[in-house]
N, C-alpha and C. Protein backbone atom coordinates (compact mmCIF):
# COMPACT_ATOMS: atom_id res chain seq x y z
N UNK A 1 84.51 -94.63 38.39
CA UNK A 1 85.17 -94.57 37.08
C UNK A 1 84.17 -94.11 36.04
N UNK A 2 84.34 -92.87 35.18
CA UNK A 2 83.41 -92.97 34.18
C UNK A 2 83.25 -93.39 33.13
N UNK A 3 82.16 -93.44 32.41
CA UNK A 3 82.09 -94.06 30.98
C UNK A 3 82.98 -94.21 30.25
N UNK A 4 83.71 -92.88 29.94
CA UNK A 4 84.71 -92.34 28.91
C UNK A 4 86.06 -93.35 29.07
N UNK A 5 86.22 -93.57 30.85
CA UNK A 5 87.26 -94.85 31.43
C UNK A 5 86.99 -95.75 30.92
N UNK A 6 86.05 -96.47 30.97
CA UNK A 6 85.61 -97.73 30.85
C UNK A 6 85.76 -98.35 29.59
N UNK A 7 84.79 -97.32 28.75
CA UNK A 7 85.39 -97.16 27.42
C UNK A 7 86.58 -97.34 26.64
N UNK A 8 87.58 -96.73 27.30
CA UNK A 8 88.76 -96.86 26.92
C UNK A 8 89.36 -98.09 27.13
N UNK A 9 89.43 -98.61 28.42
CA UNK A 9 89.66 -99.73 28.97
C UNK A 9 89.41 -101.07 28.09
N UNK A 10 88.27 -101.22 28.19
CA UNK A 10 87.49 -102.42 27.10
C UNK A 10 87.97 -102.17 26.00
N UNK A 11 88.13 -101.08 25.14
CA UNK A 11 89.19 -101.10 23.95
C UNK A 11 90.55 -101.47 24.06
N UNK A 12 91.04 -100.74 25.16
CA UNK A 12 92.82 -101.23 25.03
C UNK A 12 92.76 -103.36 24.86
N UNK A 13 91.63 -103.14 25.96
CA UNK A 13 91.59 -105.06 26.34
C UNK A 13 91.39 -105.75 25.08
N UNK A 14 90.33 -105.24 23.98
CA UNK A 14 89.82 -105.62 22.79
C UNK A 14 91.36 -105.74 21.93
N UNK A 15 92.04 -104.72 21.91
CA UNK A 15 92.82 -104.73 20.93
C UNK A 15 94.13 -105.07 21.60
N UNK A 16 94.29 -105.44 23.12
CA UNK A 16 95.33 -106.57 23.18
C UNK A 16 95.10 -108.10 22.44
N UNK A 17 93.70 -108.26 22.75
CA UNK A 17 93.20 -109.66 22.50
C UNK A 17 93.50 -110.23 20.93
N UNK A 18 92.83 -108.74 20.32
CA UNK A 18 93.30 -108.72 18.83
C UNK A 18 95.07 -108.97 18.00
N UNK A 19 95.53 -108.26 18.96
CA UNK A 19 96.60 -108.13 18.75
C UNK A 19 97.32 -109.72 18.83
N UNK A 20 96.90 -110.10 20.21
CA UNK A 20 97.41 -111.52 20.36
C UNK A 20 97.09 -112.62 19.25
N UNK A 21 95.65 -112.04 18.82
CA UNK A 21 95.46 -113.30 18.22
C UNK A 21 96.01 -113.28 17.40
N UNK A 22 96.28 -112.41 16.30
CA UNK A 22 96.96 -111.95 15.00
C UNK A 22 97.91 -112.23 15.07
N UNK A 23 98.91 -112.31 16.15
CA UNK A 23 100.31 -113.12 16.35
C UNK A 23 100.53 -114.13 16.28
N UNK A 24 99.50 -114.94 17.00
CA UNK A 24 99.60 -116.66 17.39
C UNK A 24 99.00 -116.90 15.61
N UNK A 25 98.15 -116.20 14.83
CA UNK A 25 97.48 -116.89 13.77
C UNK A 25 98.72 -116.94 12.68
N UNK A 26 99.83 -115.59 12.58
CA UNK A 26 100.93 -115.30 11.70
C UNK A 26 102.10 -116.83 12.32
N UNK A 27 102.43 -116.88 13.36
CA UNK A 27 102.81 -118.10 13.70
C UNK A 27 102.62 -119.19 13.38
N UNK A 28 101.14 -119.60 13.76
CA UNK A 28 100.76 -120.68 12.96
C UNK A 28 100.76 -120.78 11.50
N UNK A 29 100.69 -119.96 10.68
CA UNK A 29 100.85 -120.22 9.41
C UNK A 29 102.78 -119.99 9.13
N UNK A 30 103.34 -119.27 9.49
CA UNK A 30 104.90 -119.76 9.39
C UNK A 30 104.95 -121.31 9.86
N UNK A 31 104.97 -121.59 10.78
CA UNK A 31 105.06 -123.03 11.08
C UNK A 31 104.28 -123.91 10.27
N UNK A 32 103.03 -123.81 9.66
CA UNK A 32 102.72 -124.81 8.62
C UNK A 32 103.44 -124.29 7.53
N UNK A 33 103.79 -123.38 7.21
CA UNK A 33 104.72 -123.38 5.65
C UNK A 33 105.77 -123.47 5.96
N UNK A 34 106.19 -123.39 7.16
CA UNK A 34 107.81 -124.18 6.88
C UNK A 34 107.82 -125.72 7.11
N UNK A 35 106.91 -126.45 7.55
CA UNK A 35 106.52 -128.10 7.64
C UNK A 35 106.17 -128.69 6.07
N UNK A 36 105.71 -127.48 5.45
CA UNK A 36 105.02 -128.16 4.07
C UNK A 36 106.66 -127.77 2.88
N UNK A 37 107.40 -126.66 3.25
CA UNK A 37 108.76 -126.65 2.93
C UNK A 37 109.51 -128.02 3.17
N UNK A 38 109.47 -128.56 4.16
CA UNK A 38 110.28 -129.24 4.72
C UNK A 38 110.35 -130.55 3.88
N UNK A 39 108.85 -130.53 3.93
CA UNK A 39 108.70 -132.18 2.77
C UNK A 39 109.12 -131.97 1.08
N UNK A 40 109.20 -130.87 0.97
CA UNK A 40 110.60 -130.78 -0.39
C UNK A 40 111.54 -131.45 -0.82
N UNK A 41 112.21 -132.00 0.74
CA UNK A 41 113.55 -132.09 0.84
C UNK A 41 113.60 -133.38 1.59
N UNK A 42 114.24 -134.48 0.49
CA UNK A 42 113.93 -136.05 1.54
C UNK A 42 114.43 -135.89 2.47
N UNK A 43 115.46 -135.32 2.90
CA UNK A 43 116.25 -135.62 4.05
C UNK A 43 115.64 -134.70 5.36
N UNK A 44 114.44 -133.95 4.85
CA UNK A 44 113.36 -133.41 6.32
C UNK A 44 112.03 -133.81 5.98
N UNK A 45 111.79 -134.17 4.87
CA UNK A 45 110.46 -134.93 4.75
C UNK A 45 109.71 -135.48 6.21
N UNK A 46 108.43 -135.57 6.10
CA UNK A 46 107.58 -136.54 7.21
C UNK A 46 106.98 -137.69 6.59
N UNK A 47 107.42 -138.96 6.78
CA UNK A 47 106.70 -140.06 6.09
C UNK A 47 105.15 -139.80 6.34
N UNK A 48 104.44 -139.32 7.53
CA UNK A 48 103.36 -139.11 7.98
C UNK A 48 102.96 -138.44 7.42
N UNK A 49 103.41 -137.39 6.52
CA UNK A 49 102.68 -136.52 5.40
C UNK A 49 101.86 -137.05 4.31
N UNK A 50 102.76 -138.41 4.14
CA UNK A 50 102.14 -139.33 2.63
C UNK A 50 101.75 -140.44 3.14
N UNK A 51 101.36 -140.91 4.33
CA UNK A 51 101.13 -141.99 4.86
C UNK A 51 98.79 -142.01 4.18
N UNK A 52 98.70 -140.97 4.12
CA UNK A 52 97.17 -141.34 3.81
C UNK A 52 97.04 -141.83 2.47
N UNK A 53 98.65 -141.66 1.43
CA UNK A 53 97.92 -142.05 -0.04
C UNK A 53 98.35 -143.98 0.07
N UNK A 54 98.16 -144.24 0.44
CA UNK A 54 98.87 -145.45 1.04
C UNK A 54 97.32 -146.59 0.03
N UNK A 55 97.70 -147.74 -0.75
CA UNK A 55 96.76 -148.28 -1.65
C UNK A 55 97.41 -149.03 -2.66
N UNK A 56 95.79 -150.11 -2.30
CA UNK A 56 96.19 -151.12 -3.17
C UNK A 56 96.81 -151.55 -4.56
N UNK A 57 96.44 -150.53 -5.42
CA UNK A 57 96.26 -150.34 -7.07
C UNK A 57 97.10 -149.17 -7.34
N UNK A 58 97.59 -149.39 -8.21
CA UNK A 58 98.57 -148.39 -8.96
C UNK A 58 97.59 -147.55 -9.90
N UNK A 59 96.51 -148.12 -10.18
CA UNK A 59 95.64 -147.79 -11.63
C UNK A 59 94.75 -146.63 -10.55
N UNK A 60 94.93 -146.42 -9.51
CA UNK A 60 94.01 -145.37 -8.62
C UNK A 60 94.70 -143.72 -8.99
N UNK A 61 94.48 -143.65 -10.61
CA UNK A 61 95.41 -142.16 -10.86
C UNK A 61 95.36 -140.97 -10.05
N UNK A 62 94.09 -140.34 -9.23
CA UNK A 62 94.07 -139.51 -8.68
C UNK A 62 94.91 -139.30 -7.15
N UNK A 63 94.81 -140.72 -6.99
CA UNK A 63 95.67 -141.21 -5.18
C UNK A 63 97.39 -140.64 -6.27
N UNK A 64 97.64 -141.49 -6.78
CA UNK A 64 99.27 -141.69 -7.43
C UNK A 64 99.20 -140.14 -7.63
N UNK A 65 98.76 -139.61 -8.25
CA UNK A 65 99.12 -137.78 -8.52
C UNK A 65 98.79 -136.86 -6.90
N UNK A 66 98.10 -137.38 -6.17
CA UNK A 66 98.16 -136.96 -4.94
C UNK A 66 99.41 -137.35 -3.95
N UNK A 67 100.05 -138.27 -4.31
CA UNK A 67 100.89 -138.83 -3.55
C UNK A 67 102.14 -137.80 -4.10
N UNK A 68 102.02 -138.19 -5.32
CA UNK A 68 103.49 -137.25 -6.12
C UNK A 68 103.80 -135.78 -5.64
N UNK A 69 102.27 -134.97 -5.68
CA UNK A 69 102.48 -133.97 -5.25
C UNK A 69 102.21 -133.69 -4.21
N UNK A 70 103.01 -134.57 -3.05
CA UNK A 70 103.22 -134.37 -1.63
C UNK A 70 104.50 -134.75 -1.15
N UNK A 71 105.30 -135.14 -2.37
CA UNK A 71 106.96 -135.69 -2.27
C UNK A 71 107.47 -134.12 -3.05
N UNK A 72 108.97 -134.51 -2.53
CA UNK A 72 109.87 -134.14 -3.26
C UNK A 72 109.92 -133.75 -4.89
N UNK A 73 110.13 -132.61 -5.49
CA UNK A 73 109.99 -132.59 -7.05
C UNK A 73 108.62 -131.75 -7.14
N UNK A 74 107.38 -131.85 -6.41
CA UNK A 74 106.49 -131.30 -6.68
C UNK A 74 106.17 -130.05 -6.78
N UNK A 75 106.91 -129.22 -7.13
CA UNK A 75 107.10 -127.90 -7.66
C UNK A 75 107.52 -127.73 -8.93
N UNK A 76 108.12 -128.65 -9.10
CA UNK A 76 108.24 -128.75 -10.67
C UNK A 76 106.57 -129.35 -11.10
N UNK A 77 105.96 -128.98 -12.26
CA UNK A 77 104.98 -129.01 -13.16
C UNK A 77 105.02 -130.25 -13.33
N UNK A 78 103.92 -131.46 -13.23
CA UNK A 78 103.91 -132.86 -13.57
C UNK A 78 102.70 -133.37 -14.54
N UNK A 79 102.67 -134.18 -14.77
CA UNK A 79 101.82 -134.93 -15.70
C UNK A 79 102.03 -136.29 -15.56
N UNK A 80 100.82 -137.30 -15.31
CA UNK A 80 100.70 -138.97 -15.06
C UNK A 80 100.22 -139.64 -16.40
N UNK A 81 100.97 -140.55 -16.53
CA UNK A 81 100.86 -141.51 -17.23
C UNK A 81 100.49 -143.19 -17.04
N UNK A 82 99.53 -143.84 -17.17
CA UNK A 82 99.74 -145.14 -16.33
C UNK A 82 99.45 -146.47 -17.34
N UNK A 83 100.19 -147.24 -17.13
CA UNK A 83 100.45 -148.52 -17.97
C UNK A 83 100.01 -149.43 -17.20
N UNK A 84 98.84 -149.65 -16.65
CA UNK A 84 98.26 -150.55 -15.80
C UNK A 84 98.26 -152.52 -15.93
N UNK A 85 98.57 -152.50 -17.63
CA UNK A 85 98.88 -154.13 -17.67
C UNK A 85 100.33 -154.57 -17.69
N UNK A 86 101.58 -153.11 -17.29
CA UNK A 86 102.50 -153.41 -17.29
C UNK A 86 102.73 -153.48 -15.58
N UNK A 87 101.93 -152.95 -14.88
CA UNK A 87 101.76 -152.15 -13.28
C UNK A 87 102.87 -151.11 -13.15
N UNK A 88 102.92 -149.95 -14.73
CA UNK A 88 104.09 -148.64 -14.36
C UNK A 88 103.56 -147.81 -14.30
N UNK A 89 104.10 -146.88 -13.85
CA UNK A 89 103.52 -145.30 -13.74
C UNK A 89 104.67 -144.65 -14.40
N UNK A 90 104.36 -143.32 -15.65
CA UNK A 90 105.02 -142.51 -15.84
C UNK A 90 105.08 -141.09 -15.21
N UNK A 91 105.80 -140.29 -14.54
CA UNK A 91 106.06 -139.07 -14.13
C UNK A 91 106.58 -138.23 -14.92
N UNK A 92 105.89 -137.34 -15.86
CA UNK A 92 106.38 -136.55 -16.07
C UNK A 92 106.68 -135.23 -15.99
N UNK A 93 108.29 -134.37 -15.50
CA UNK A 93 107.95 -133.65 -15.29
C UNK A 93 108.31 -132.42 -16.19
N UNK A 94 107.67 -131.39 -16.04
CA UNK A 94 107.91 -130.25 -17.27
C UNK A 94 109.08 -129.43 -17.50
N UNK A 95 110.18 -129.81 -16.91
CA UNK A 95 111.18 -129.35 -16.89
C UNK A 95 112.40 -130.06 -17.12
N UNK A 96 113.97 -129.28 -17.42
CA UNK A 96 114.76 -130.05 -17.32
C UNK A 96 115.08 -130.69 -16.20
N UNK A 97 116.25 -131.62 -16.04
CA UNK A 97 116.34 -132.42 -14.78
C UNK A 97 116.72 -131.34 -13.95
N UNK A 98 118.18 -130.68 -14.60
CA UNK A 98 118.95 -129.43 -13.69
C UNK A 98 117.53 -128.50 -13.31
N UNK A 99 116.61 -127.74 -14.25
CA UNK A 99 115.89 -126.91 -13.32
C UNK A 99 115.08 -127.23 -12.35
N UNK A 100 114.74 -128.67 -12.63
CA UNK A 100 114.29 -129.52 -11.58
C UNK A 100 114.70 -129.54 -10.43
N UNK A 101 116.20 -129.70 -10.28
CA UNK A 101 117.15 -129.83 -9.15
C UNK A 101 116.86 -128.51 -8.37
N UNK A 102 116.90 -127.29 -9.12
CA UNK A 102 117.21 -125.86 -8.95
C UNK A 102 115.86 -125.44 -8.38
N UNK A 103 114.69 -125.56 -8.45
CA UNK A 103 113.59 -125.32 -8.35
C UNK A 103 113.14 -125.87 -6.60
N UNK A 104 114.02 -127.21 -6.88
CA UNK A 104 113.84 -128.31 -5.77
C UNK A 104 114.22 -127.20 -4.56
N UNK A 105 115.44 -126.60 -4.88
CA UNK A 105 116.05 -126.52 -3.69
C UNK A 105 115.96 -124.90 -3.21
N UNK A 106 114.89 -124.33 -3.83
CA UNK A 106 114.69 -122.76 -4.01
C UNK A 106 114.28 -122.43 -2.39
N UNK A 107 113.97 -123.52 -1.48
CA UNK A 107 113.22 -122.92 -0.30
C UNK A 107 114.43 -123.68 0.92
N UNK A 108 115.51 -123.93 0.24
CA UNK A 108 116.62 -125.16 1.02
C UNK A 108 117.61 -123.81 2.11
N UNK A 109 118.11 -124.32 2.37
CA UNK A 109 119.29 -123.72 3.27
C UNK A 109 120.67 -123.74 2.55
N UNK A 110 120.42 -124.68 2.06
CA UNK A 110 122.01 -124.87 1.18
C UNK A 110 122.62 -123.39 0.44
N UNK A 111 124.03 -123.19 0.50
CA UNK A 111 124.42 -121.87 0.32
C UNK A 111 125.23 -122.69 -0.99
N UNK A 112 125.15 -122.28 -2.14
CA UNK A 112 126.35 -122.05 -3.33
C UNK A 112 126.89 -121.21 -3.50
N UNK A 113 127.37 -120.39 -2.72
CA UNK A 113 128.51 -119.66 -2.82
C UNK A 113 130.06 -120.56 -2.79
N UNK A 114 130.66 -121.01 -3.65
CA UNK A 114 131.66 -121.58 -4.13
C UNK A 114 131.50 -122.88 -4.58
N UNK A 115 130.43 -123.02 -4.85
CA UNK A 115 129.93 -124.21 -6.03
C UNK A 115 129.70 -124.13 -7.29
N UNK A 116 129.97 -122.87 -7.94
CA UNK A 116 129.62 -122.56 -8.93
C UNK A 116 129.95 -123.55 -10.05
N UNK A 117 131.22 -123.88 -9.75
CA UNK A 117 132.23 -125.13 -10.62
C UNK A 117 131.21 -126.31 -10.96
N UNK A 118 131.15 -126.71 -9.71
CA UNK A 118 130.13 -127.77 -9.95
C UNK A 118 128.75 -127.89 -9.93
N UNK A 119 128.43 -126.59 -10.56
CA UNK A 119 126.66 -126.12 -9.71
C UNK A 119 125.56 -127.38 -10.55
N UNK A 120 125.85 -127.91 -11.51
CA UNK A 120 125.39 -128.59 -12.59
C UNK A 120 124.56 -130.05 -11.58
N UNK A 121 126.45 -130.55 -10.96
CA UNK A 121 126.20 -131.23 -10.45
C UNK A 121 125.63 -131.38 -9.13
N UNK A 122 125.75 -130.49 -9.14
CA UNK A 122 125.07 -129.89 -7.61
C UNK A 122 123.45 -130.31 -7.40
N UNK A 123 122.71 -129.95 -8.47
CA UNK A 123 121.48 -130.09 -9.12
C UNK A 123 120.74 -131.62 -9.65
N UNK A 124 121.69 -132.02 -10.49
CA UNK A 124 122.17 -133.22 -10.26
C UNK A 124 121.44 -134.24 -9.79
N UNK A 125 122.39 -134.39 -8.59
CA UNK A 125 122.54 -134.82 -7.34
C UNK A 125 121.06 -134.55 -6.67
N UNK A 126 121.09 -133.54 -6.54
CA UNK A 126 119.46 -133.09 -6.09
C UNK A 126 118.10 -133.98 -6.16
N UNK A 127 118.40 -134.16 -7.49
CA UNK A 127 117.13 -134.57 -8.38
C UNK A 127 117.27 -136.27 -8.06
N UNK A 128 118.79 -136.93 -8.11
CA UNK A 128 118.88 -138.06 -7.95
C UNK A 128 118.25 -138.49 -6.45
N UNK A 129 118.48 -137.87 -5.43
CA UNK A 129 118.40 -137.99 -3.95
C UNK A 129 116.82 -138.21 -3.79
N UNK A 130 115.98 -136.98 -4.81
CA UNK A 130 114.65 -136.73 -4.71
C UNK A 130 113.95 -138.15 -5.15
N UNK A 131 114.45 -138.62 -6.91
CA UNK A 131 113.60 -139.77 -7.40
C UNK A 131 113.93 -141.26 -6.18
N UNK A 132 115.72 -140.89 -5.86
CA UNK A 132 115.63 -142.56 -4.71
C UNK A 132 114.21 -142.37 -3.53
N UNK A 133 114.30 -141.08 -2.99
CA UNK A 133 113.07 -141.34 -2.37
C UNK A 133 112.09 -141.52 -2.74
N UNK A 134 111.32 -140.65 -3.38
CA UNK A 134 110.07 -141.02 -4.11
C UNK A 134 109.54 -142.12 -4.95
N UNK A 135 110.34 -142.97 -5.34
CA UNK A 135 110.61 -144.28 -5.73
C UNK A 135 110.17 -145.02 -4.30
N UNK A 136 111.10 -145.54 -3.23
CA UNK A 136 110.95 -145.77 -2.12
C UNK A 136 109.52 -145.19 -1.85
N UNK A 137 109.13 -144.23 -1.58
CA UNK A 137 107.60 -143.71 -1.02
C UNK A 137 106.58 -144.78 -1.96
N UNK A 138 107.18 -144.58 -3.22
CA UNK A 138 105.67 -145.04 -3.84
C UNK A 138 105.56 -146.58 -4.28
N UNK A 139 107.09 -147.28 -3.78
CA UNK A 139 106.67 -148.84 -4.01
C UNK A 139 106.39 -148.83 -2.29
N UNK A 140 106.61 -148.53 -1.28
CA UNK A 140 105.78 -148.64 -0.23
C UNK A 140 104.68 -148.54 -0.11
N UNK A 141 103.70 -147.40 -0.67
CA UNK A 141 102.81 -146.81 -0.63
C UNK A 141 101.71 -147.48 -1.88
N UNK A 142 102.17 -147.87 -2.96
CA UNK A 142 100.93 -148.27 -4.01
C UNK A 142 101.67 -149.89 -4.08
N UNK A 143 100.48 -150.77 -3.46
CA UNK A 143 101.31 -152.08 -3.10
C UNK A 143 101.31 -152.67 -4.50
N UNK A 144 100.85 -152.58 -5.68
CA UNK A 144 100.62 -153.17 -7.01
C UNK A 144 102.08 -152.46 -8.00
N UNK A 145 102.58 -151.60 -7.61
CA UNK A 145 103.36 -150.93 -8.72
C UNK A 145 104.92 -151.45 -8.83
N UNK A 146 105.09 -151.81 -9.83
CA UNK A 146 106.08 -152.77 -10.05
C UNK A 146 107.39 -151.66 -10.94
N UNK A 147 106.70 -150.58 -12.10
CA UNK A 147 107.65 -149.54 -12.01
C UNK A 147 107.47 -148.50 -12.24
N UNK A 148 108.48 -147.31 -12.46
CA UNK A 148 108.19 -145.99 -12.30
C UNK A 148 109.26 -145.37 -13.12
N UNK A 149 108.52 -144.73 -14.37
CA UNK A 149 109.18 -144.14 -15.32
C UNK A 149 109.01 -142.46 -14.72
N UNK A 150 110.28 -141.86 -14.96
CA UNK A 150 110.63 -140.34 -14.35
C UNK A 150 111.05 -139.99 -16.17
N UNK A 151 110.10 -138.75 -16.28
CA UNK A 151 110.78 -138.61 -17.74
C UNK A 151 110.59 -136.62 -17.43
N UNK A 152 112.38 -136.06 -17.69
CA UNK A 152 112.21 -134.97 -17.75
C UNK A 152 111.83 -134.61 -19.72
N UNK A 153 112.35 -133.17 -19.47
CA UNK A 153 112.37 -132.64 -20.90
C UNK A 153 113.82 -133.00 -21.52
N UNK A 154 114.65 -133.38 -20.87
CA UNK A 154 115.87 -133.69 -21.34
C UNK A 154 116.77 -135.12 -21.17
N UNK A 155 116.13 -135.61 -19.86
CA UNK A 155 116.28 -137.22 -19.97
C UNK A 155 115.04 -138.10 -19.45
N UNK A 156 115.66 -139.34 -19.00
CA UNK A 156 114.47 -140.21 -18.61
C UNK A 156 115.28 -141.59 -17.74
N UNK A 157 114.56 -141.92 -16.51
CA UNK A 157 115.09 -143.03 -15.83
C UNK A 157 113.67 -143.94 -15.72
N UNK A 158 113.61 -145.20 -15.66
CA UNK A 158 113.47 -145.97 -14.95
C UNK A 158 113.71 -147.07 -13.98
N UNK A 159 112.88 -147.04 -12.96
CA UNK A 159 113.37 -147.52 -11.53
C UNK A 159 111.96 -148.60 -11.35
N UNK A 160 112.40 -149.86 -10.73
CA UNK A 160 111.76 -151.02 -10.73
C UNK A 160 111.68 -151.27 -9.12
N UNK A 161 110.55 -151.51 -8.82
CA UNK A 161 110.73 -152.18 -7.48
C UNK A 161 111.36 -153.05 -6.58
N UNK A 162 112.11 -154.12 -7.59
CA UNK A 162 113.02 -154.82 -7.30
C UNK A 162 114.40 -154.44 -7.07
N UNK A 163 114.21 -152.95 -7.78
CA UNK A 163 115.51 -152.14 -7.44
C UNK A 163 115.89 -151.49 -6.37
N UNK A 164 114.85 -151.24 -6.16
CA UNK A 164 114.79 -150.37 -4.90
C UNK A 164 114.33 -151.12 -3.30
N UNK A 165 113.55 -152.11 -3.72
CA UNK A 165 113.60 -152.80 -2.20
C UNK A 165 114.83 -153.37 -2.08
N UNK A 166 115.93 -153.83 -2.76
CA UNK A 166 116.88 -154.50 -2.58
C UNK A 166 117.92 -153.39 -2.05
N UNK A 167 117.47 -152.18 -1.68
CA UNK A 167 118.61 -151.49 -1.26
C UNK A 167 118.10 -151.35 0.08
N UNK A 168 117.57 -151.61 0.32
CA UNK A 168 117.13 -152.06 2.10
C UNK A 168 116.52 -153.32 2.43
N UNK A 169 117.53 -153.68 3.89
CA UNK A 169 117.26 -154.93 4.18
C UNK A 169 115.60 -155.66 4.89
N UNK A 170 114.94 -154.43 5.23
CA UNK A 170 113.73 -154.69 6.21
C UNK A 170 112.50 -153.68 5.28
N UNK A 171 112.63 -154.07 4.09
CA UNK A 171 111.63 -153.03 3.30
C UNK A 171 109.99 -153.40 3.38
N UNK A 172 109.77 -154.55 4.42
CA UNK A 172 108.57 -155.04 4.60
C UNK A 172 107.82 -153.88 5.45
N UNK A 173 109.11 -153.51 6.55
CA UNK A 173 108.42 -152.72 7.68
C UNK A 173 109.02 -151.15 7.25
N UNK A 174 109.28 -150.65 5.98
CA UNK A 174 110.00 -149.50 5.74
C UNK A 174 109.32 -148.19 6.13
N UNK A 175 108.03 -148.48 6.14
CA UNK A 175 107.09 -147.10 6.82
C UNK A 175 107.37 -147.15 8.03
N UNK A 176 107.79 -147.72 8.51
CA UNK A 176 107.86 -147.64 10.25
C UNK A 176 108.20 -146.40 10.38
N UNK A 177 108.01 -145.43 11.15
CA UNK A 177 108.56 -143.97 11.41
C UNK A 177 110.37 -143.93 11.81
N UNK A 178 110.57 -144.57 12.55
CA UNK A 178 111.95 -144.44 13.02
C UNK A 178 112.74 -145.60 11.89
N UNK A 179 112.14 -146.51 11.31
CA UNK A 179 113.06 -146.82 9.86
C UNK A 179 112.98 -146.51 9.06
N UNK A 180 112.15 -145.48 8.43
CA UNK A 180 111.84 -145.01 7.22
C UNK A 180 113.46 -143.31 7.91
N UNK A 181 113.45 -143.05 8.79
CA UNK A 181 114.30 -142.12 9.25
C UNK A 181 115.60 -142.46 9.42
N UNK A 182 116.16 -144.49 9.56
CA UNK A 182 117.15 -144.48 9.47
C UNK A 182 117.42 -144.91 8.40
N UNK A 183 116.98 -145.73 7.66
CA UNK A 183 117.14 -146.44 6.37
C UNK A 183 116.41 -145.70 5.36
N UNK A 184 116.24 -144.69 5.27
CA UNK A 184 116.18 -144.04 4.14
C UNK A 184 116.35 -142.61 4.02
N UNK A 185 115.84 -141.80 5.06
CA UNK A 185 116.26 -140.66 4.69
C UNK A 185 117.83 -140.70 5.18
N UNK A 186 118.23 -140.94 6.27
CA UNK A 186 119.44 -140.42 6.99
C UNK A 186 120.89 -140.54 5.94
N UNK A 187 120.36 -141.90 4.93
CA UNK A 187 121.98 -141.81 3.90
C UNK A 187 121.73 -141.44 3.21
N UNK A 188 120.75 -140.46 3.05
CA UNK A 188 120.47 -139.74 1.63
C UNK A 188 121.27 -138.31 1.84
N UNK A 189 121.64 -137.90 3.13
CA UNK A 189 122.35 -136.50 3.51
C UNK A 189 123.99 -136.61 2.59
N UNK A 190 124.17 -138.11 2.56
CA UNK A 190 125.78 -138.23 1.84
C UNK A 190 125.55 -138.87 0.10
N UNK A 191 126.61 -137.59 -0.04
CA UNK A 191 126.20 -137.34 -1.66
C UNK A 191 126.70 -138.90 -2.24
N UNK A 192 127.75 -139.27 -1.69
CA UNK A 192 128.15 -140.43 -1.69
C UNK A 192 127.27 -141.49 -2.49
N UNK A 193 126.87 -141.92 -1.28
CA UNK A 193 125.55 -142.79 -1.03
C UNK A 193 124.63 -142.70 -2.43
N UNK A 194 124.11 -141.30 -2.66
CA UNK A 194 123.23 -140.70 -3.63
C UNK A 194 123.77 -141.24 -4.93
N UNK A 195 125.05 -140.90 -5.07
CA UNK A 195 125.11 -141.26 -6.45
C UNK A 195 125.66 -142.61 -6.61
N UNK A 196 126.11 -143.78 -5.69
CA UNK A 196 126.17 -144.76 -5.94
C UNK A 196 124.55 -146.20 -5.85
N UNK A 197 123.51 -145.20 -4.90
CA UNK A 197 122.69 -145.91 -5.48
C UNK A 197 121.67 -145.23 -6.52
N UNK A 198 121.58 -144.76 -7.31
CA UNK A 198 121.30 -143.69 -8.22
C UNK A 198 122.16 -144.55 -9.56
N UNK A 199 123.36 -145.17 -9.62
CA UNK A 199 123.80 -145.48 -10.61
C UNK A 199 123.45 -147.08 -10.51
N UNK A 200 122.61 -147.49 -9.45
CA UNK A 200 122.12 -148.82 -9.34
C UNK A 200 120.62 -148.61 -9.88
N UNK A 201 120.13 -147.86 -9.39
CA UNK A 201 118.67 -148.20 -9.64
C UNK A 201 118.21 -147.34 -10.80
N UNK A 202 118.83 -145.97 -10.98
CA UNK A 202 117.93 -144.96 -11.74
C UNK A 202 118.88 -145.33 -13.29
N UNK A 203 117.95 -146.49 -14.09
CA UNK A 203 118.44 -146.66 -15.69
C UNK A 203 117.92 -145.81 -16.47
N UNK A 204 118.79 -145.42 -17.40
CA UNK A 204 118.35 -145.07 -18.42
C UNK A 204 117.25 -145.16 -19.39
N UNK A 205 116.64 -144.24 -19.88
CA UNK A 205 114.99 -145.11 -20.48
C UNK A 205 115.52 -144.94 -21.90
């Protein structure tokens, strides 16, 4: 075989290798951005995503803004506030609630084509589904925090811990992986559900 073969050879091989790798590397990064999509949306969230901000103190501002922006909502623009002799945290985020909702759901599957009627509430709803979880995440997760003020540009809720553990019966063990999947995300898929505990826990500020 001569040089000129050989040559060739070891190139085609080089730039299969290349080729492969460049595939498997475009792969791997679709599959981590659609996993980091996913936690957008409580109802595909991974509790295991936010399981490291997990801590004692509410007053640990950098953990609490790390935690936030690994839930739901975190595409919307935020800002922390903390009332440490009350044990609250304020969230605020830079938007209205609706573009909040709208923003939320920019990477979703959900089709509005004939929702237009109710697109408001559509959004809504969104935003309500997002704070029941994230509420839930972060009285699990910051064992000191007693409440959690959500303040858009156009309204404002607060939600108390007492509010929210009382909507599950086993909230001791709520990180568990397979109860955090039945008791919390799974009735969050029915809008139902959403807005009747949403009109329990998320008050008016």
């Amino acid at each position: 075989m001569s040089n000129i073969n050989k040559l060739i050879i070891i190139l085609l091989v080089l730039g299969i290798a290349l080729t492969t790798a460049a595939t498997i590397f475009v792969l791997k990064q679709d599959e981590n951005n659609e996993y980091e999509r996913a936690q957008l949306r409580a109802e595909t969230a991974d509790i295991n995503y936010i399981l490291p901000y997990n801590n004692k103190y509410m007053g640990n501002h950098s953990n609490l803004a790390a935690l936030f922006g690994h839930l739901p909502l975190s595409d919307t623009r935020t800002t922390f506030q903390l009332y440490p002799n009350d044990l609250a945290a304020k969230v605020y985020y830079e938007d209205s609630m609706l573009q909040a909702g709208k923003t939320n759901l920019q990477y979703s599957s959900y089709s509005l084509e004939g929702l237009e009627h109710a697109i408001d509430d559509f959004y809504a709803t969104e935003v309500k589904r997002s704070l029941i979880y994230n509420s839930t995440a972060a009285f699990a997760l910051i064992e000191n925090l007693d409440a959690l003020i959500y303040e858009f540009t156009d309204t404002s809720f607060i939600v108390t811990r007492l509010d929210i553990e009382g909507i599950y019966m086993d909230f001791a063990n709520i990180l568990d992986d397979e109860v955090w999947t039945r008791r919390v995300q799974a009735p969050l898929e029915d809008q139902g559900y959403v807005k009747d505990i949403a009109d329990r826990v998320l008050k008016d500020q």
